[in-house]
N, C-alpha and C. Protein backbone atom coordinates (compact mmCIF):
# COMPACT_ATOMS: atom_id res chain seq x y z
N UNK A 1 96.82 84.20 122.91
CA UNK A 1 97.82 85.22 122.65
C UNK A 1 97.39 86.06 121.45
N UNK A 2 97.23 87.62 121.64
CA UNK A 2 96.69 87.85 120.32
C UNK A 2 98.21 88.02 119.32
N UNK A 3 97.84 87.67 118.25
CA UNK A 3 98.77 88.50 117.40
C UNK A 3 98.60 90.20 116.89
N UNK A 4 100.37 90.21 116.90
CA UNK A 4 100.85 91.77 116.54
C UNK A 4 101.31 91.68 115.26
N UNK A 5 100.63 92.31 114.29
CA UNK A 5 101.66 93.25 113.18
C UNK A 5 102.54 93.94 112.83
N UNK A 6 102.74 93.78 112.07
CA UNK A 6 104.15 94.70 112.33
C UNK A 6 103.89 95.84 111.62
N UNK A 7 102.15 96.49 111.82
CA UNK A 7 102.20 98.27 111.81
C UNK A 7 102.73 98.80 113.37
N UNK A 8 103.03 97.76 114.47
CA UNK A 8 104.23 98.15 115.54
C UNK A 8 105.47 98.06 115.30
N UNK A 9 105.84 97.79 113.99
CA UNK A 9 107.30 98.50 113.83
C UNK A 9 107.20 99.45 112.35
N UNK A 10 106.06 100.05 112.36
CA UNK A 10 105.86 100.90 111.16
C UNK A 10 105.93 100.77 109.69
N UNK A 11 105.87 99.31 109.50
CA UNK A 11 105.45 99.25 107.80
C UNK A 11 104.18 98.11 107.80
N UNK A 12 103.86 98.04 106.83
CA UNK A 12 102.79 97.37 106.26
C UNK A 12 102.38 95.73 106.74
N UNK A 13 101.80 95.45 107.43
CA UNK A 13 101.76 94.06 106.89
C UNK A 13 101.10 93.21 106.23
N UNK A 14 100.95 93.60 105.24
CA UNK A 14 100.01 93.43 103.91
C UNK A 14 101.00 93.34 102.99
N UNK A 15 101.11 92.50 102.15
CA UNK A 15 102.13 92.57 100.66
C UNK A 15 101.32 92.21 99.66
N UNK A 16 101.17 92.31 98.30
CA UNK A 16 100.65 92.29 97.41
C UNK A 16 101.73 91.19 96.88
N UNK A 17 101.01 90.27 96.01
CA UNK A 17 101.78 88.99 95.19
C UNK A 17 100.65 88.81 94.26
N UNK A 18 101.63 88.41 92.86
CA UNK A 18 100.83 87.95 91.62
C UNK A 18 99.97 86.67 91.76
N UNK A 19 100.68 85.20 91.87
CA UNK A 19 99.81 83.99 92.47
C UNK A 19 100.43 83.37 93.22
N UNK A 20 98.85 82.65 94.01
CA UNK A 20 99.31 81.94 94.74
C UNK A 20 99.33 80.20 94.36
N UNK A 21 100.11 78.82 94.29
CA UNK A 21 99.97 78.11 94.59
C UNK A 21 99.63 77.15 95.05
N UNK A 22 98.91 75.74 95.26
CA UNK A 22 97.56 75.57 94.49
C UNK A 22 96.90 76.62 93.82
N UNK A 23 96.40 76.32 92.80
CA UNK A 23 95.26 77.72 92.00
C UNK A 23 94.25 76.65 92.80
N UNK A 24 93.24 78.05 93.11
CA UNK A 24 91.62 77.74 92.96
C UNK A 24 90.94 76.14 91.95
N UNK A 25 90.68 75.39 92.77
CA UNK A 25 90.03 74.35 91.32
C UNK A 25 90.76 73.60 90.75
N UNK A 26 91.91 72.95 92.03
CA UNK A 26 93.18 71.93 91.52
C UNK A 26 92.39 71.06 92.09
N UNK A 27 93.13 69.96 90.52
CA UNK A 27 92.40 68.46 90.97
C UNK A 27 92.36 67.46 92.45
N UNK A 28 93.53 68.07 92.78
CA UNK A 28 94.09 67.09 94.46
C UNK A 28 93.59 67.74 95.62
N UNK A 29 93.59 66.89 95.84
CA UNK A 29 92.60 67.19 97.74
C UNK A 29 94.13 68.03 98.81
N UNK A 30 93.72 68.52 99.45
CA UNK A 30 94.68 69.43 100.01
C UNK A 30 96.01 67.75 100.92
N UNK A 31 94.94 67.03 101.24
CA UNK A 31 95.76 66.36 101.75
C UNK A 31 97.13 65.80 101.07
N UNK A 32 96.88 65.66 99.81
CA UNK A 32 97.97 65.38 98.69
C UNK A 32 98.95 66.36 98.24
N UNK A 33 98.73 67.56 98.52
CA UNK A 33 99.32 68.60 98.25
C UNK A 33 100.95 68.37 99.03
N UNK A 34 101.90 68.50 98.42
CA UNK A 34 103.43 68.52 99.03
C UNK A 34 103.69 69.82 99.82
N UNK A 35 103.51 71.44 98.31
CA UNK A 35 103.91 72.42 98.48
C UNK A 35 103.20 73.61 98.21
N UNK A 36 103.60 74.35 98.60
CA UNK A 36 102.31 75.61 98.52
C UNK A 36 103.58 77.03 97.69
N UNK A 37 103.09 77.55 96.97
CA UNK A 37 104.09 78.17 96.44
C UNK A 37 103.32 79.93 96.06
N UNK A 38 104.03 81.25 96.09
CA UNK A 38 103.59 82.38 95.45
C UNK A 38 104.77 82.99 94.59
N UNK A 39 103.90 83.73 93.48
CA UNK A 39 104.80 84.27 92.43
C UNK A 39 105.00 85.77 92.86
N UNK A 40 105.89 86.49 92.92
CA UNK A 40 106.12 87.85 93.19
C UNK A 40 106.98 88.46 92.41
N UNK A 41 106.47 89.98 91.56
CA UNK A 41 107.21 90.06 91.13
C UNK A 41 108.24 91.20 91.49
N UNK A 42 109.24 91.74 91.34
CA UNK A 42 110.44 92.17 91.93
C UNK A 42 109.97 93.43 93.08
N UNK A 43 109.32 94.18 92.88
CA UNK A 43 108.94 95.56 93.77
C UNK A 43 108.01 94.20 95.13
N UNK A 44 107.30 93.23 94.67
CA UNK A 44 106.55 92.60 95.76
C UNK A 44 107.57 91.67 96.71
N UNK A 45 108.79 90.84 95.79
CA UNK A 45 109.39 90.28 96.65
C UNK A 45 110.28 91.60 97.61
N UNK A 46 110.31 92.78 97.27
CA UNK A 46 111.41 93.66 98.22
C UNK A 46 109.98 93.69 98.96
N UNK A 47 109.16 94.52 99.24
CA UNK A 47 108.15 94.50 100.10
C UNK A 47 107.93 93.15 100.72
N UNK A 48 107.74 92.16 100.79
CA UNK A 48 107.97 91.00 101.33
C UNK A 48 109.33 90.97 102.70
N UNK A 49 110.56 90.63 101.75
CA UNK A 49 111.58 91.15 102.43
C UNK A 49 111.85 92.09 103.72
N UNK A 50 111.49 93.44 103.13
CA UNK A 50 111.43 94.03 103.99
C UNK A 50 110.25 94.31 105.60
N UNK A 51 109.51 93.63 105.24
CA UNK A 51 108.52 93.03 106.30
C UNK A 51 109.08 92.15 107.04
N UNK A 52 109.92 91.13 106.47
CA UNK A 52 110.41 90.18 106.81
C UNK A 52 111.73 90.57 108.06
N UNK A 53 112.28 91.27 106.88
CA UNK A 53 113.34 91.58 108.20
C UNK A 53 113.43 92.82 109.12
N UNK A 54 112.33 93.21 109.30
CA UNK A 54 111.89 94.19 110.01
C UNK A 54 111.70 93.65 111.37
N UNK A 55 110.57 92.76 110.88
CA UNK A 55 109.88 92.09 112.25
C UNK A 55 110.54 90.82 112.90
N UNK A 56 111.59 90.09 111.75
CA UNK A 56 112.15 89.09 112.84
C UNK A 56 113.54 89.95 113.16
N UNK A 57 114.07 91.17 113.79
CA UNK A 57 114.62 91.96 114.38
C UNK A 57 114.01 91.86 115.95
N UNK A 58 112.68 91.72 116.19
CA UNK A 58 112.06 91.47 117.58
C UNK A 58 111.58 90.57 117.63
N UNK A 59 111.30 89.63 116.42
CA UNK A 59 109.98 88.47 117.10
C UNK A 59 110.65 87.17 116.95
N UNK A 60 110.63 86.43 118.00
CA UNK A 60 111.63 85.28 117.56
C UNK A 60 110.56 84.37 116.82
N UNK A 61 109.51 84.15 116.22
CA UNK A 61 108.63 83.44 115.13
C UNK A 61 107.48 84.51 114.76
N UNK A 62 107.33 84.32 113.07
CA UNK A 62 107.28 85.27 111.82
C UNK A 62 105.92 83.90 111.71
N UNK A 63 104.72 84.42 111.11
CA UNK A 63 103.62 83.78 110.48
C UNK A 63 103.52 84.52 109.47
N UNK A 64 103.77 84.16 108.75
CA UNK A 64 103.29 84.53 106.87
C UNK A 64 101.95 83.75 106.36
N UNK A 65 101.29 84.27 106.30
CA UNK A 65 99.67 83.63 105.24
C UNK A 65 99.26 84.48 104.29
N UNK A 66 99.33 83.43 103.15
CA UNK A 66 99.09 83.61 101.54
C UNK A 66 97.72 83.38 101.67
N UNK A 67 96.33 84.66 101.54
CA UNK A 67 94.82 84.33 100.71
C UNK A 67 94.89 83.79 99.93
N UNK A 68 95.19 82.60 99.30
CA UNK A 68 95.09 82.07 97.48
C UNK A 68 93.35 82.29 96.95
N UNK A 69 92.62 82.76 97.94
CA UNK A 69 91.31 82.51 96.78
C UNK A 69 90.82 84.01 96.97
N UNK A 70 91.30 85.06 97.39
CA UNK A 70 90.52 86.34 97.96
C UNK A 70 91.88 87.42 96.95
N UNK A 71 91.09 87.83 95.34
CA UNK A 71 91.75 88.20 94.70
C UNK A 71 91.28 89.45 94.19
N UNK A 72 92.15 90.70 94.54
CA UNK A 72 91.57 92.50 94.53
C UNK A 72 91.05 92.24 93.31
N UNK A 73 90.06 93.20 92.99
CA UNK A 73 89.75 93.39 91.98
C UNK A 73 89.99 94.54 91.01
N UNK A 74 90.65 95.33 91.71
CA UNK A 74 91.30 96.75 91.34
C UNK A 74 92.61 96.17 90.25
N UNK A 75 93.17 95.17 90.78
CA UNK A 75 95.00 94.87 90.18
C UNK A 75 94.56 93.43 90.00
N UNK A 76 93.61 92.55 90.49
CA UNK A 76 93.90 90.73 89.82
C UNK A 76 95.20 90.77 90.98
N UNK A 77 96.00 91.15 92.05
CA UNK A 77 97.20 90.14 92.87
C UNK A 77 96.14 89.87 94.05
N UNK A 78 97.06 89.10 95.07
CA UNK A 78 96.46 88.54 96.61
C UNK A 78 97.09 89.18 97.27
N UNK A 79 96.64 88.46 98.47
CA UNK A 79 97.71 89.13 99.53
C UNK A 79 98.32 88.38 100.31
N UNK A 80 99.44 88.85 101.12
CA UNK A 80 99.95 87.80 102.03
C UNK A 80 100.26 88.71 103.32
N UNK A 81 100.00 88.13 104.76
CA UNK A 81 100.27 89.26 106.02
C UNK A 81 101.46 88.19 106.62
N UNK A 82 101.59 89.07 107.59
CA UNK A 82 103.00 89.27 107.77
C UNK A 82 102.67 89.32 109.86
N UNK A 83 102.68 88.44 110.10
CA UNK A 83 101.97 88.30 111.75
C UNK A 83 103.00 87.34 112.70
N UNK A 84 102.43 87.90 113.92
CA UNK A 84 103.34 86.90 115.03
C UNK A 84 102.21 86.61 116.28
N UNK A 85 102.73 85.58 116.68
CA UNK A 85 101.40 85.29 117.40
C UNK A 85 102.68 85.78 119.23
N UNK A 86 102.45 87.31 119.23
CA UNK A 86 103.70 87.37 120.89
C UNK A 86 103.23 87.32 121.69
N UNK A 87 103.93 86.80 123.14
CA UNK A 87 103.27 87.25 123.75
C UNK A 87 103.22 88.79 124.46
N UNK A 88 102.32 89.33 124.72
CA UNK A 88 102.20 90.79 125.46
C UNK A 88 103.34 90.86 126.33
């Protein structure tokens, strides 16, 4: 099934966030890991949001994935997309 973005309902699906959760170069093996967490700050959580409720308006399941190690170099944030795996 490929996945769709939601540049088919006309905004972004790309968001910009300060960090992500595990950092890069934590002592615990992923298997130990409980929770995965990102910091956003107020203009990123509305962009978030609004991705959010854009696309679950049509998609009955939303995939969100946080890059934690792939960090711009223009601004130091990550990114997180905003995907659905529909079917056609």
């Amino acid at each position: 099934m490929p996945r769709k973005p939601t540049k088919s309902v006309a905004i972004s699906p790309n968001v910009r966030f300060l960090r992500v959760y595990p950092m890069e170069g934590t002592k615990k093996g992923i298997s130990e890991l409980k929770t995965v967490g990102i910091k956003l700050s107020r203009a990123q959580a509305i962009d978030l949001a609004r991705s959010l409720l854009a696309v679950s308006q049509d998609w009955e399941e939303v995939d969100v994935t946080a890059y934690r190690l792939e960090r711009r170099k223009s601004d130091g944030t990550y990114h997180v997309t905003v995907t659905s795996a529909q079917p056609d």
